[in-house]
PDB file of N, CA and C in Angstrom:
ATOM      1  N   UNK A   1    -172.108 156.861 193.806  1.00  0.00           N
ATOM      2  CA  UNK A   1    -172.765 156.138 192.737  1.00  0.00           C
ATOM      3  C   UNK A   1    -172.782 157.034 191.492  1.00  0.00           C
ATOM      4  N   UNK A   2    -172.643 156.546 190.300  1.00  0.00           N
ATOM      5  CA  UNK A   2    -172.573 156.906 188.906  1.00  0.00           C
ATOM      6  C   UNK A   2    -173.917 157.160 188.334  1.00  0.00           C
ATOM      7  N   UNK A   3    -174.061 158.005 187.428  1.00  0.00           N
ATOM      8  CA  UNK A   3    -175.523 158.078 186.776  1.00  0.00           C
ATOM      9  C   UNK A   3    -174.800 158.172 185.273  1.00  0.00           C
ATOM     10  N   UNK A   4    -175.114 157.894 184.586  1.00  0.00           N
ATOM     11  CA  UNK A   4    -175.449 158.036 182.879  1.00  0.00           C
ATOM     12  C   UNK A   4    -176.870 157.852 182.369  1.00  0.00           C
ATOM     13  N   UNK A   5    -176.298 157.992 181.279  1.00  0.00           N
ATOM     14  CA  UNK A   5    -177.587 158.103 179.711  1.00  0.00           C
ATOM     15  C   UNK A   5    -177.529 157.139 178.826  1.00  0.00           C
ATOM     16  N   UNK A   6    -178.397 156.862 178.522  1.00  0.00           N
ATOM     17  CA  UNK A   6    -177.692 155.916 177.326  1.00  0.00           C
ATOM     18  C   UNK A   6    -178.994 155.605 176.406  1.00  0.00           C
ATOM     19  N   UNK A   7    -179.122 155.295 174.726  1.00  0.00           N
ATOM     20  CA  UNK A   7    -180.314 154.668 174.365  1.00  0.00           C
ATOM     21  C   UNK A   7    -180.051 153.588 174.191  1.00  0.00           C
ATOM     22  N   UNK A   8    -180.700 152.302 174.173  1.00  0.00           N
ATOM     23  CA  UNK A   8    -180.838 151.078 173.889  1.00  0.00           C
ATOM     24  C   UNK A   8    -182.147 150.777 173.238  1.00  0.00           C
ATOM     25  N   UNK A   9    -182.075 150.375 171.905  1.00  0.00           N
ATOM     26  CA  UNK A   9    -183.495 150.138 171.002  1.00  0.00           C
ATOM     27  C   UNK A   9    -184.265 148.866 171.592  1.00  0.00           C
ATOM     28  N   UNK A  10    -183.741 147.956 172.170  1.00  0.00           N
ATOM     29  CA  UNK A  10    -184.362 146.218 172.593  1.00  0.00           C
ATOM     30  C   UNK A  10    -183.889 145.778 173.334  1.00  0.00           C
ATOM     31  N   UNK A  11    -184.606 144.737 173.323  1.00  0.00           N
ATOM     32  CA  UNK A  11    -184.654 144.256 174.775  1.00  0.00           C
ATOM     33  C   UNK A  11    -183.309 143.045 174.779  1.00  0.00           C
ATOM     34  N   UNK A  12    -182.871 142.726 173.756  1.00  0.00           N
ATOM     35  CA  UNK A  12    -181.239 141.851 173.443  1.00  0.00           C
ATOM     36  C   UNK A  12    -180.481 142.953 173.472  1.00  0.00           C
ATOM     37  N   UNK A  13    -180.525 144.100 173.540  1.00  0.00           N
ATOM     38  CA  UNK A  13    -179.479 145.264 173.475  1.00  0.00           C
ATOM     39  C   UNK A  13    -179.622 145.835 175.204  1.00  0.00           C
ATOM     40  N   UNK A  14    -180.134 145.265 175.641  1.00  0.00           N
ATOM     41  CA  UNK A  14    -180.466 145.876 177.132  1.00  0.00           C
ATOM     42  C   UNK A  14    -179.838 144.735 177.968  1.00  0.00           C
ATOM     43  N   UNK A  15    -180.127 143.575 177.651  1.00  0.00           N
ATOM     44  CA  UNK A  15    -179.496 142.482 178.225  1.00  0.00           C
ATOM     45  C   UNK A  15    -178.109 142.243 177.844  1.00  0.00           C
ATOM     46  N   UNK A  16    -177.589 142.962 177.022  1.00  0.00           N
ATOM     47  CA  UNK A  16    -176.149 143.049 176.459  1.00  0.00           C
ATOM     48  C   UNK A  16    -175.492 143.723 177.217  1.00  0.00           C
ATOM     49  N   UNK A  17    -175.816 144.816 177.260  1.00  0.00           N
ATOM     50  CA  UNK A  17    -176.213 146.376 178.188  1.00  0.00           C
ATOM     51  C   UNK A  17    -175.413 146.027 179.510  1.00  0.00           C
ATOM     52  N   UNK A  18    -176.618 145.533 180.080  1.00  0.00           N
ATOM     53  CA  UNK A  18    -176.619 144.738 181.765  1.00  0.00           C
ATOM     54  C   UNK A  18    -175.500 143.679 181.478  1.00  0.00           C
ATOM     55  N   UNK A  19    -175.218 142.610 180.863  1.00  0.00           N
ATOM     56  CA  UNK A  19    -174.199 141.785 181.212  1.00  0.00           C
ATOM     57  C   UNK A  19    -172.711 142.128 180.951  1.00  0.00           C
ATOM     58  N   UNK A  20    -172.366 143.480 180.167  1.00  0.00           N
ATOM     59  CA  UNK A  20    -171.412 143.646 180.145  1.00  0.00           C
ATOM     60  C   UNK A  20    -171.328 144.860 181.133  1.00  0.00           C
ATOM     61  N   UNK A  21    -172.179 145.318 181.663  1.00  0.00           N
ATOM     62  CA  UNK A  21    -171.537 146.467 183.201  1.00  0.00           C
ATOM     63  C   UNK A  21    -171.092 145.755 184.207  1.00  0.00           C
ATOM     64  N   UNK A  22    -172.042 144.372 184.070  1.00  0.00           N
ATOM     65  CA  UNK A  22    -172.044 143.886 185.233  1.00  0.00           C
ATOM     66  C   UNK A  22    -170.515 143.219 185.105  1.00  0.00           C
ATOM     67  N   UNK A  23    -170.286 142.524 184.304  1.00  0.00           N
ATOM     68  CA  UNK A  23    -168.905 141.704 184.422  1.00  0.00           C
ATOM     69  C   UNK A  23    -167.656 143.073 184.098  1.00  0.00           C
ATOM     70  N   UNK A  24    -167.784 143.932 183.585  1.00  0.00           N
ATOM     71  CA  UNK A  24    -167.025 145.099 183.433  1.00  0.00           C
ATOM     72  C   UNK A  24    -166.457 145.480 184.850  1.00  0.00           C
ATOM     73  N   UNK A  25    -167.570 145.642 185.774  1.00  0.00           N
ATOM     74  CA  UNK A  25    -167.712 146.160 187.233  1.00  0.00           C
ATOM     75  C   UNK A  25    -166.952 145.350 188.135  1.00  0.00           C
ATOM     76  N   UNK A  26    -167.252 144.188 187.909  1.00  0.00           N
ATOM     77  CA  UNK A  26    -166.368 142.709 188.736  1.00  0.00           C
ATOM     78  C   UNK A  26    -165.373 142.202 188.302  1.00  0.00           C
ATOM     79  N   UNK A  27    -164.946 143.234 186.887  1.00  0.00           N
ATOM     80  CA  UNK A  27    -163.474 142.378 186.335  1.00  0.00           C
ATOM     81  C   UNK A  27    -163.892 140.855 185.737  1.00  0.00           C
ATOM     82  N   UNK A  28    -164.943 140.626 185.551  1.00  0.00           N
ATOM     83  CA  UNK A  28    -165.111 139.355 184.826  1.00  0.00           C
ATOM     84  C   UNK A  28    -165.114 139.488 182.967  1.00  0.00           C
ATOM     85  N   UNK A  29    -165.100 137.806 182.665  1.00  0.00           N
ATOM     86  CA  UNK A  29    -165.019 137.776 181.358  1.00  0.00           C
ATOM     87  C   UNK A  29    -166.488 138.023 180.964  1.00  0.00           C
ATOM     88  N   UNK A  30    -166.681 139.073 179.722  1.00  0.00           N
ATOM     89  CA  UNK A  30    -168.493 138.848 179.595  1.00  0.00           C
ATOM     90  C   UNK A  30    -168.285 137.562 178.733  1.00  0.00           C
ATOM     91  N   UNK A  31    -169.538 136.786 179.096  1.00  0.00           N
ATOM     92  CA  UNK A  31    -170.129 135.850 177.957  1.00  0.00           C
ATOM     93  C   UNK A  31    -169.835 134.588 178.974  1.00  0.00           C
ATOM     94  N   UNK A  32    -168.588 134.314 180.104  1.00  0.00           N
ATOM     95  CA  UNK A  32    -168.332 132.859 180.501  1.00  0.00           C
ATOM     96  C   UNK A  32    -169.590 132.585 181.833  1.00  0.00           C
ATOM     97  N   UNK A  33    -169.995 133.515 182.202  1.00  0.00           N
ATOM     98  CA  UNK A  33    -171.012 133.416 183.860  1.00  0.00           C
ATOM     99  C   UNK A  33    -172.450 133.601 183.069  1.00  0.00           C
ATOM    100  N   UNK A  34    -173.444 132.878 183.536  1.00  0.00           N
ATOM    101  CA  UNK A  34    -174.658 132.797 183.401  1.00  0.00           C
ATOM    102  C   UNK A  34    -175.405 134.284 183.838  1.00  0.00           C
ATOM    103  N   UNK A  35    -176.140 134.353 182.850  1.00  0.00           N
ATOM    104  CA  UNK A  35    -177.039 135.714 183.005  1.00  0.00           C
ATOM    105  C   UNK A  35    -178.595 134.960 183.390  1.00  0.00           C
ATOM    106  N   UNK A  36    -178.959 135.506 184.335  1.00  0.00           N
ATOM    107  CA  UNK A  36    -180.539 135.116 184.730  1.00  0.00           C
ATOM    108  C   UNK A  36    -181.535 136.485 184.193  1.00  0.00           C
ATOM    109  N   UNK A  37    -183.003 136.502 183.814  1.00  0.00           N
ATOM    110  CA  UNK A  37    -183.618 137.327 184.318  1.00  0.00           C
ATOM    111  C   UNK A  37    -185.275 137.303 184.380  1.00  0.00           C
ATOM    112  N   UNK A  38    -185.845 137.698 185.180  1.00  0.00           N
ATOM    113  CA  UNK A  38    -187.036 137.722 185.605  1.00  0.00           C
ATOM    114  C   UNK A  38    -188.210 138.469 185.646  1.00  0.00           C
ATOM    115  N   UNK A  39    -189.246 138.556 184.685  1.00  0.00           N
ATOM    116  CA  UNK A  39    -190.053 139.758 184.529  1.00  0.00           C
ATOM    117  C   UNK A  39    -190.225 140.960 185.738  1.00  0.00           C
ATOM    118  N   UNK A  40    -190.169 141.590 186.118  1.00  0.00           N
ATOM    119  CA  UNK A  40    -191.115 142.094 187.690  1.00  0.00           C
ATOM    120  C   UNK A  40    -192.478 142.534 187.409  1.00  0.00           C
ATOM    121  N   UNK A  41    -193.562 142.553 187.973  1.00  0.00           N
ATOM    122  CA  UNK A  41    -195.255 142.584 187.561  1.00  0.00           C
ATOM    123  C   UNK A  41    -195.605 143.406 188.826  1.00  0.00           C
ATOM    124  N   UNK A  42    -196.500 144.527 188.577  1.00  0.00           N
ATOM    125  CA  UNK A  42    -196.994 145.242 189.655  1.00  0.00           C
ATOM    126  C   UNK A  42    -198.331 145.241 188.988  1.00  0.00           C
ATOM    127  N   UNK A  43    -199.502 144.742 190.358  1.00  0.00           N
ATOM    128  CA  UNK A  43    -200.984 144.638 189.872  1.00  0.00           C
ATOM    129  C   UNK A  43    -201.175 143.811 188.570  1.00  0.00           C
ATOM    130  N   UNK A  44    -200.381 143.014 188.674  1.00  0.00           N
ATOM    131  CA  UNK A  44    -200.610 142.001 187.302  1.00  0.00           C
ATOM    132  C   UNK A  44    -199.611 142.242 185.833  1.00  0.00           C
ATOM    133  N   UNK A  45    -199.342 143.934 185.866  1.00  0.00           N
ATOM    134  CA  UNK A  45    -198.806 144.317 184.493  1.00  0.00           C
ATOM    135  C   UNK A  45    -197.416 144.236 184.738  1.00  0.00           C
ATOM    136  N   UNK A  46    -196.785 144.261 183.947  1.00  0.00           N
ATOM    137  CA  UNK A  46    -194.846 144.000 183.881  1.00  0.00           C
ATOM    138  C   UNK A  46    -194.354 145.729 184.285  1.00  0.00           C
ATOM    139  N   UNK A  47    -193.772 145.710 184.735  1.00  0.00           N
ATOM    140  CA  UNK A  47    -193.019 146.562 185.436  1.00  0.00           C
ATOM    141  C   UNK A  47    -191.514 146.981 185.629  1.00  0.00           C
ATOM    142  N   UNK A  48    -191.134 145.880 185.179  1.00  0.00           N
ATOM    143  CA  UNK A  48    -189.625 145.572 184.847  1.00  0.00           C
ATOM    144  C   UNK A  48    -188.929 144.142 184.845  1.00  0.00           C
ATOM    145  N   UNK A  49    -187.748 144.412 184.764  1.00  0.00           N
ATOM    146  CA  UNK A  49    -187.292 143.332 184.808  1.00  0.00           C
ATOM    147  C   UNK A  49    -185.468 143.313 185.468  1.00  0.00           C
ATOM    148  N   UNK A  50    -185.866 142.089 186.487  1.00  0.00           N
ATOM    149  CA  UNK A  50    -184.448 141.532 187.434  1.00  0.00           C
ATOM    150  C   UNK A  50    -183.582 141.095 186.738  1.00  0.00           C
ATOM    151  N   UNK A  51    -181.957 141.417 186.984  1.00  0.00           N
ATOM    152  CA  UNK A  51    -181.139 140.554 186.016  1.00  0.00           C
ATOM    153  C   UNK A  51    -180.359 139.936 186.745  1.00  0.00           C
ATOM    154  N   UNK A  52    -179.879 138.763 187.131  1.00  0.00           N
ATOM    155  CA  UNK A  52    -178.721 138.292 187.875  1.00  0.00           C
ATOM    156  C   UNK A  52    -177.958 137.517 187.328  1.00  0.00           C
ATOM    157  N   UNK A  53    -176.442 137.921 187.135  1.00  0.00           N
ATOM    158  CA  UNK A  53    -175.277 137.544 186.982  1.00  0.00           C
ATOM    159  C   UNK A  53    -174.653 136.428 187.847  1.00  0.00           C
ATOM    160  N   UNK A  54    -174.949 135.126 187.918  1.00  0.00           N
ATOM    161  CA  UNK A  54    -173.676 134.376 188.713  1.00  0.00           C
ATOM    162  C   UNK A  54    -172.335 134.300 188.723  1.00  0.00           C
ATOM    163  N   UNK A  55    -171.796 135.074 188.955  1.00  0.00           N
ATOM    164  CA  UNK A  55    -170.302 135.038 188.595  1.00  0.00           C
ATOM    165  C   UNK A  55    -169.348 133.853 189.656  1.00  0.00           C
ATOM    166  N   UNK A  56    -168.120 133.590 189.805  1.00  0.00           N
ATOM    167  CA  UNK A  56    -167.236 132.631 190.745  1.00  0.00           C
ATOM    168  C   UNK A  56    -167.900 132.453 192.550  1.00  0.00           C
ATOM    169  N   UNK A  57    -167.510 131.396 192.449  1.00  0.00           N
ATOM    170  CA  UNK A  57    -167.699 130.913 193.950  1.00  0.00           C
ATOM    171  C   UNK A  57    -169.172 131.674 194.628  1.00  0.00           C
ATOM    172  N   UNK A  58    -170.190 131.113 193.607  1.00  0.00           N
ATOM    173  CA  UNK A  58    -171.660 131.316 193.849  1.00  0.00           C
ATOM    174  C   UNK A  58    -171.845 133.330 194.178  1.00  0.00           C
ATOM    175  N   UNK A  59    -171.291 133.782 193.883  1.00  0.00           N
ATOM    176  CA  UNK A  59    -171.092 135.291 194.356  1.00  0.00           C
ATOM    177  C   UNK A  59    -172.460 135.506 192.873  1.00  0.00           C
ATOM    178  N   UNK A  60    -173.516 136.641 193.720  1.00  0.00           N
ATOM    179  CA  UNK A  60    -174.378 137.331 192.380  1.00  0.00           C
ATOM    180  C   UNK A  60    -174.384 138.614 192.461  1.00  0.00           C
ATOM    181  N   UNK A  61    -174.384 138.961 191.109  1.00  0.00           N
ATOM    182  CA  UNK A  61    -174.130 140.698 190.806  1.00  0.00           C
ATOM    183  C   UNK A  61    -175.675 140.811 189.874  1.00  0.00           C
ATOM    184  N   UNK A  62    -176.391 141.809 190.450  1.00  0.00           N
ATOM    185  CA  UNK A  62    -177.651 142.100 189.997  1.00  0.00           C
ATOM    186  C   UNK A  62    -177.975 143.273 189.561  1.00  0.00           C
ATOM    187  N   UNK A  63    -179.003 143.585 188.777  1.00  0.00           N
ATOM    188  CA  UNK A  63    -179.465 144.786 188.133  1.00  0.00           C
ATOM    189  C   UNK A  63    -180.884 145.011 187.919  1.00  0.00           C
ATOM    190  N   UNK A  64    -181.565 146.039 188.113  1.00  0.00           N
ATOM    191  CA  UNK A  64    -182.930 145.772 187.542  1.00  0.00           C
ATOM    192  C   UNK A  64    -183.547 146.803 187.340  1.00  0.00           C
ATOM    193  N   UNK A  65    -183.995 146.618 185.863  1.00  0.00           N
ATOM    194  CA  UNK A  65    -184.633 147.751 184.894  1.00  0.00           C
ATOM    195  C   UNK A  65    -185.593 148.206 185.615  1.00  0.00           C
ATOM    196  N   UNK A  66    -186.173 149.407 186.100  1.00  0.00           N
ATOM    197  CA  UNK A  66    -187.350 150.144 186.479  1.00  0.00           C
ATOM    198  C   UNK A  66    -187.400 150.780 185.159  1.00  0.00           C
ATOM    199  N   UNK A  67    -189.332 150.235 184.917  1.00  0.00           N
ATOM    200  CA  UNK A  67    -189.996 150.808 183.349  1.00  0.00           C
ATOM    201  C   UNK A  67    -190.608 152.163 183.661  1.00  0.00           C
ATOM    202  N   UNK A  68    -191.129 152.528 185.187  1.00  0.00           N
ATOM    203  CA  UNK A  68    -191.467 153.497 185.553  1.00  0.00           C
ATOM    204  C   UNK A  68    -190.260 154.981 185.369  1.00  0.00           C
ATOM    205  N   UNK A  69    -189.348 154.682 185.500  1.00  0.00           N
ATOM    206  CA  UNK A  69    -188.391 155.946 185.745  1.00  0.00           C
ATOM    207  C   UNK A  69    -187.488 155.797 184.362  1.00  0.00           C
ATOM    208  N   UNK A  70    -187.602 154.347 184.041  1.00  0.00           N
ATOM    209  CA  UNK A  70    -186.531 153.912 182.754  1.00  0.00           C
ATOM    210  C   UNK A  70    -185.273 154.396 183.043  1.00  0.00           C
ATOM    211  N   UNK A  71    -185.258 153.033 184.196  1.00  0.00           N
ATOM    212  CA  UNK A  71    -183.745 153.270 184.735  1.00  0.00           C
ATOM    213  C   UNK A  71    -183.271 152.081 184.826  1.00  0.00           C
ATOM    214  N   UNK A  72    -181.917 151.732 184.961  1.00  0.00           N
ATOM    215  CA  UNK A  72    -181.106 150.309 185.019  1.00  0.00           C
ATOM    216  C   UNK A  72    -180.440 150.652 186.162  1.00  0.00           C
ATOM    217  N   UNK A  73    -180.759 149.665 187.493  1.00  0.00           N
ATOM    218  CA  UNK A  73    -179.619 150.089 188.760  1.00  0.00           C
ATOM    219  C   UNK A  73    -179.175 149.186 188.731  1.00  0.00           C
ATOM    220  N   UNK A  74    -177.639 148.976 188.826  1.00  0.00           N
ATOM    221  CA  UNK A  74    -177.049 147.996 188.940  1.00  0.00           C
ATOM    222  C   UNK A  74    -175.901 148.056 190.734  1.00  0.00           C
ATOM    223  N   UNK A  75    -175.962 146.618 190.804  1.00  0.00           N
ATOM    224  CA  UNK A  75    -175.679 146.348 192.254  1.00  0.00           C
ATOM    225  C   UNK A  75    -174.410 145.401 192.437  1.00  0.00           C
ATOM    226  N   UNK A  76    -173.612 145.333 193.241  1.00  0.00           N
ATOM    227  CA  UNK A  76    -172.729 144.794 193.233  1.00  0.00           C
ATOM    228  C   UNK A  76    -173.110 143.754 194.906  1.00  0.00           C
ATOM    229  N   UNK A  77    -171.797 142.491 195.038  1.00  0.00           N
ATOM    230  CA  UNK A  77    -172.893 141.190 195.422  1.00  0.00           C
ATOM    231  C   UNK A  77    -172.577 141.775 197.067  1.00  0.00           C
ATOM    232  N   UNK A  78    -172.740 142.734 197.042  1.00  0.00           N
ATOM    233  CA  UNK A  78    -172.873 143.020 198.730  1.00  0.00           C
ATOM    234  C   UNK A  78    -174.496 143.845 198.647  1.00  0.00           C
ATOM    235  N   UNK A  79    -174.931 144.292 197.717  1.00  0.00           N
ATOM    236  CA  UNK A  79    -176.181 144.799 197.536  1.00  0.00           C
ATOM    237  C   UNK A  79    -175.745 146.255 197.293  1.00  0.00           C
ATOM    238  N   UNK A  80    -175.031 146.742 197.330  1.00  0.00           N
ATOM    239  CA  UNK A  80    -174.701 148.242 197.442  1.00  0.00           C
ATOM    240  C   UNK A  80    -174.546 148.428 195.455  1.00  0.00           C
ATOM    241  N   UNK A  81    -175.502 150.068 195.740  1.00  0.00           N
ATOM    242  CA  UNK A  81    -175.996 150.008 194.071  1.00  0.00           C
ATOM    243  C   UNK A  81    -174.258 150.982 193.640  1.00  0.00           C
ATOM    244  N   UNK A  82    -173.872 150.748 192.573  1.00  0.00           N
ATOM    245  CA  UNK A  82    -173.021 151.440 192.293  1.00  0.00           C
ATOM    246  C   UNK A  82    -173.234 151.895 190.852  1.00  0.00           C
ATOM    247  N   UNK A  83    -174.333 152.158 190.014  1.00  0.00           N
ATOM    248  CA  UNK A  83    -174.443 152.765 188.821  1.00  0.00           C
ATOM    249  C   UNK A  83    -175.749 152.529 188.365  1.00  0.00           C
ATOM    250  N   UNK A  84    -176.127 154.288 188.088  1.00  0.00           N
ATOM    251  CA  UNK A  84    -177.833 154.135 187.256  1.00  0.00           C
ATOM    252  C   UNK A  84    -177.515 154.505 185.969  1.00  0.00           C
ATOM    253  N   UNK A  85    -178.471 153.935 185.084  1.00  0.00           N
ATOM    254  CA  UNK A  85    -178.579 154.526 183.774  1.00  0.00           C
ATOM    255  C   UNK A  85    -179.623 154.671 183.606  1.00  0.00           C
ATOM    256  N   UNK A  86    -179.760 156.114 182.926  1.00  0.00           N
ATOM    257  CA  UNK A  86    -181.366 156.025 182.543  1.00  0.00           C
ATOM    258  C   UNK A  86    -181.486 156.512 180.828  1.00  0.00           C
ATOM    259  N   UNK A  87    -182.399 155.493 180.623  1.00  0.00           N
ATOM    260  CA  UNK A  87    -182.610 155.411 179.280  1.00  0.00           C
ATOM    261  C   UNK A  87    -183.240 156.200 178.444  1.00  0.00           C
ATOM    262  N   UNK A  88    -182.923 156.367 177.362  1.00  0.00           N
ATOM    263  CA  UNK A  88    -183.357 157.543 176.306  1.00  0.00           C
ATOM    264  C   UNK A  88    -184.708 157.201 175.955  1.00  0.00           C
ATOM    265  N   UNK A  89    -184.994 156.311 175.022  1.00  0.00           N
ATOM    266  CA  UNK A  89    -186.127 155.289 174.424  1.00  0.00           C
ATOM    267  C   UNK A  89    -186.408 154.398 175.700  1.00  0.00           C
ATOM    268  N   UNK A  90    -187.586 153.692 175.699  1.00  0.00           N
ATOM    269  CA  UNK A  90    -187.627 152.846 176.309  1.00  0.00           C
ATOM    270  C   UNK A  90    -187.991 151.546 175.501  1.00  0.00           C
ATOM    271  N   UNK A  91    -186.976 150.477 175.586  1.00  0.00           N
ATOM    272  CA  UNK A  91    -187.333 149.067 175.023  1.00  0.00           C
ATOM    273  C   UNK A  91    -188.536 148.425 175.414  1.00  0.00           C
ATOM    274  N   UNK A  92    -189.186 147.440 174.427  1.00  0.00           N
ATOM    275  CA  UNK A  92    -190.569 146.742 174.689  1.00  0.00           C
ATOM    276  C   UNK A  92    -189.694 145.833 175.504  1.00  0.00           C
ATOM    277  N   UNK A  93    -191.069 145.126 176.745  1.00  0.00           N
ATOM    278  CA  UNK A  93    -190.761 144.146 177.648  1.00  0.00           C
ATOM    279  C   UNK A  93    -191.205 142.805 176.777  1.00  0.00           C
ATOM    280  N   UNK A  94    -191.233 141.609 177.593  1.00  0.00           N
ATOM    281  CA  UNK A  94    -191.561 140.756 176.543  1.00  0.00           C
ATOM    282  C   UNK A  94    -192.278 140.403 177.698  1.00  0.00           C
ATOM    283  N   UNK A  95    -193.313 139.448 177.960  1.00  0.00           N
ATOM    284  CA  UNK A  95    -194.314 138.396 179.019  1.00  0.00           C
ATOM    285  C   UNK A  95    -193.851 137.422 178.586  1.00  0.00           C
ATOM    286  N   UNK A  96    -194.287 136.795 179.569  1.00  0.00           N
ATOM    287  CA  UNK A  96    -194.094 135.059 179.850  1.00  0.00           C
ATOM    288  C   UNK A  96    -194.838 134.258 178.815  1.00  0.00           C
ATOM    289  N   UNK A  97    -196.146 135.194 178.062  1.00  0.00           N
ATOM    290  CA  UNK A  97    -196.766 134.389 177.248  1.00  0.00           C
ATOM    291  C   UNK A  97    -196.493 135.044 175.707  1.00  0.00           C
ATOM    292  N   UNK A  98    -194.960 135.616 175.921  1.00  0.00           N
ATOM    293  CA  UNK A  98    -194.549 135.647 174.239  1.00  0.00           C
ATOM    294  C   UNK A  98    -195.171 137.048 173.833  1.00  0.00           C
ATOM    295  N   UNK A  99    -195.854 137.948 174.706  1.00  0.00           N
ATOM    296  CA  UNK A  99    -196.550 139.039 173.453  1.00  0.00           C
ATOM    297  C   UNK A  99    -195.368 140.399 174.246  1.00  0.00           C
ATOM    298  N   UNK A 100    -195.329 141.090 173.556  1.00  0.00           N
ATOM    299  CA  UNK A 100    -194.301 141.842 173.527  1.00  0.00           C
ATOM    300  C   UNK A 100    -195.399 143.201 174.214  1.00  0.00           C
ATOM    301  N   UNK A 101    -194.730 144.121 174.561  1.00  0.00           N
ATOM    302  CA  UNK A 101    -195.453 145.446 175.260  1.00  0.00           C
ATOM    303  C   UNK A 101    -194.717 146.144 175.999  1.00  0.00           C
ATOM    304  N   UNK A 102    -194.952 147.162 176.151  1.00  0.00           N
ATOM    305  CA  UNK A 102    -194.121 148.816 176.579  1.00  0.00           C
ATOM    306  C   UNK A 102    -195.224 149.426 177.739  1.00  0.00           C
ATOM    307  N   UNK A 103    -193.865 149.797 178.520  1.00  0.00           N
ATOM    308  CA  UNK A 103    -194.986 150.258 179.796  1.00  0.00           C
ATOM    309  C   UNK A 103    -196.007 151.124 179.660  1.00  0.00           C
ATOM    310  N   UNK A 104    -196.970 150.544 179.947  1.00  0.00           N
ATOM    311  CA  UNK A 104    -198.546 151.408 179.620  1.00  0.00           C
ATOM    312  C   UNK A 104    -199.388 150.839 178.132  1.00  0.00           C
ATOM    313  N   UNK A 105    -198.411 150.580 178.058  1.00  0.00           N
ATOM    314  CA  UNK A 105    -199.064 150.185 176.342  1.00  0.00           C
ATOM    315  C   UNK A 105    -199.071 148.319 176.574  1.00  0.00           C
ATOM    316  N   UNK A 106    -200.581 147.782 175.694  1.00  0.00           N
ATOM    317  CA  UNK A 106    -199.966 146.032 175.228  1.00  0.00           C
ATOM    318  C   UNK A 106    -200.084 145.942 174.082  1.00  0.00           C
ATOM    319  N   UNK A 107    -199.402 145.139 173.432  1.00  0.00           N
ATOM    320  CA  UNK A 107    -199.373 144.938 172.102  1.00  0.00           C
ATOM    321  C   UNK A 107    -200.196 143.602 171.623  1.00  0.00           C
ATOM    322  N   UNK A 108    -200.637 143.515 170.716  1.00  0.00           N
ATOM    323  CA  UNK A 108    -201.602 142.499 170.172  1.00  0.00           C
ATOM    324  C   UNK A 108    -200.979 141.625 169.140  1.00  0.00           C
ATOM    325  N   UNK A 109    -200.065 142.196 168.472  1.00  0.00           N
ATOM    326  CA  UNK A 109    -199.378 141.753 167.211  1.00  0.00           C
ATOM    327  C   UNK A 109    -198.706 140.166 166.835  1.00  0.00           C
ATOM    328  N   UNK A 110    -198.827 139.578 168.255  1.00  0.00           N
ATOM    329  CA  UNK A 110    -198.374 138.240 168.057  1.00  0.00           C
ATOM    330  C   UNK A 110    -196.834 138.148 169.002  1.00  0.00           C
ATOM    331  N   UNK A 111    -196.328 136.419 169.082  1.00  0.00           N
ATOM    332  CA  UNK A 111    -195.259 136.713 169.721  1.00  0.00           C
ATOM    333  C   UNK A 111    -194.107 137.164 169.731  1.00  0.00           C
ATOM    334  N   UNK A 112    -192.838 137.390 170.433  1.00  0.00           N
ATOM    335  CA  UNK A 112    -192.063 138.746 170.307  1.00  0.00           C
ATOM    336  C   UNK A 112    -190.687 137.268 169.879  1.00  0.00           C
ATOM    337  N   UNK A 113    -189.875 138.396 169.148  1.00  0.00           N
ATOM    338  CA  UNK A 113    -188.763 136.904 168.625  1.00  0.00           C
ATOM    339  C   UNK A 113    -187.651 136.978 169.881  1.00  0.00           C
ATOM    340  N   UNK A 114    -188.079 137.459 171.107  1.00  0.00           N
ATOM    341  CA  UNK A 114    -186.868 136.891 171.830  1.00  0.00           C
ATOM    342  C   UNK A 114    -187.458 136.894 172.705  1.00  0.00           C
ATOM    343  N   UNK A 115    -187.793 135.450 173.941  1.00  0.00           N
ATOM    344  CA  UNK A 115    -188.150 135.414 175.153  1.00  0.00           C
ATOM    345  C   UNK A 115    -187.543 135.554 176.381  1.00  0.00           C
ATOM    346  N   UNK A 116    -188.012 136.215 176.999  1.00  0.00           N
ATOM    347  CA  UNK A 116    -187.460 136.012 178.497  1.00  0.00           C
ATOM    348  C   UNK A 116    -187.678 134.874 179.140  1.00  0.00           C
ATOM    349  N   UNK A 117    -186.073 134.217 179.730  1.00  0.00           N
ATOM    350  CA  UNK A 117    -185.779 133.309 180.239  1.00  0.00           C
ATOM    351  C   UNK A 117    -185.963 133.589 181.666  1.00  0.00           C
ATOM    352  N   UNK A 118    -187.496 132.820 182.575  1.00  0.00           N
ATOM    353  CA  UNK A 118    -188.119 133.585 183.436  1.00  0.00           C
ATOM    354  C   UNK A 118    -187.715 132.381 184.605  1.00  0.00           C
ATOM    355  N   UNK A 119    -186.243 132.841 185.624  1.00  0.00           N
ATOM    356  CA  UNK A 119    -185.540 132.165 186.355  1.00  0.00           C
ATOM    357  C   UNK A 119    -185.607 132.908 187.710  1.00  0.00           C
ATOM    358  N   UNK A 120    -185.501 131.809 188.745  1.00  0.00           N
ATOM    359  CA  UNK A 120    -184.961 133.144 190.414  1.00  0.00           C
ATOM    360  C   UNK A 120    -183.595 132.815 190.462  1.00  0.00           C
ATOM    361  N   UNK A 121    -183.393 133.986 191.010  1.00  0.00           N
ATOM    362  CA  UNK A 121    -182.134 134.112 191.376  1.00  0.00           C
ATOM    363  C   UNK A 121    -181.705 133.720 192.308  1.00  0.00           C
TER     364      UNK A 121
END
């Protein structure tokens, strides 16, 4: 398994991030397969977030941000992880109810201009 570095300022630059390793990794086109993703919440607070790729003949390629270590593992559709990144900065998460916040921290400021599209995989 691979490790890198990388910074990513947001949370559309993280999901960019993730959908082009992932189709990079599988030889797919980025942009034609549906990207899913799903807050993760520990004790109520956000914690990260799941990403799943549907790519051909129902096959899913997944990834998921840990805010604790500020890492991206990404998995290929047998489950076997084949690349971490861990991040320089860490991007704000967004909630289900629009307010934007960074692990440990919440923000008050109102809602965030890009929502998470909160799907299972």
């Amino acid at each position: 398994m691979l490790t890198s570095s990388r910074q990513i300022p947001n949370l559309d630059e993280l999901r960019k991030y993730v959908n082009e390793t992932l189709c990079d990794q599988e030889q797919l086109e980025i942009g034609v397969f549906p990207l899913t993703e799903r807050i993760l919440t520990r004790n109520g607070r956000p914690c990260g977030i799941f990403f799943c790729l549907f790519g051909p003949r129902s096959v899913k390629f997944t990834a998921i941000w840990e805010t604790d270590s500020n890492s991206i593992l990404f998995y290929d559709s047998t489950g076997e992880r084949f690349l971490r990144t861990r991040l320089i900065a860490t991007p704000s998460l967004v909630t289900r109810s629009g307010w934007a916040t960074s692990p440990g921290k919440t923000s008050t400021t109102g809602p965030a201009a890009s929502q998470v599209a909160v799907q299972a995989c």
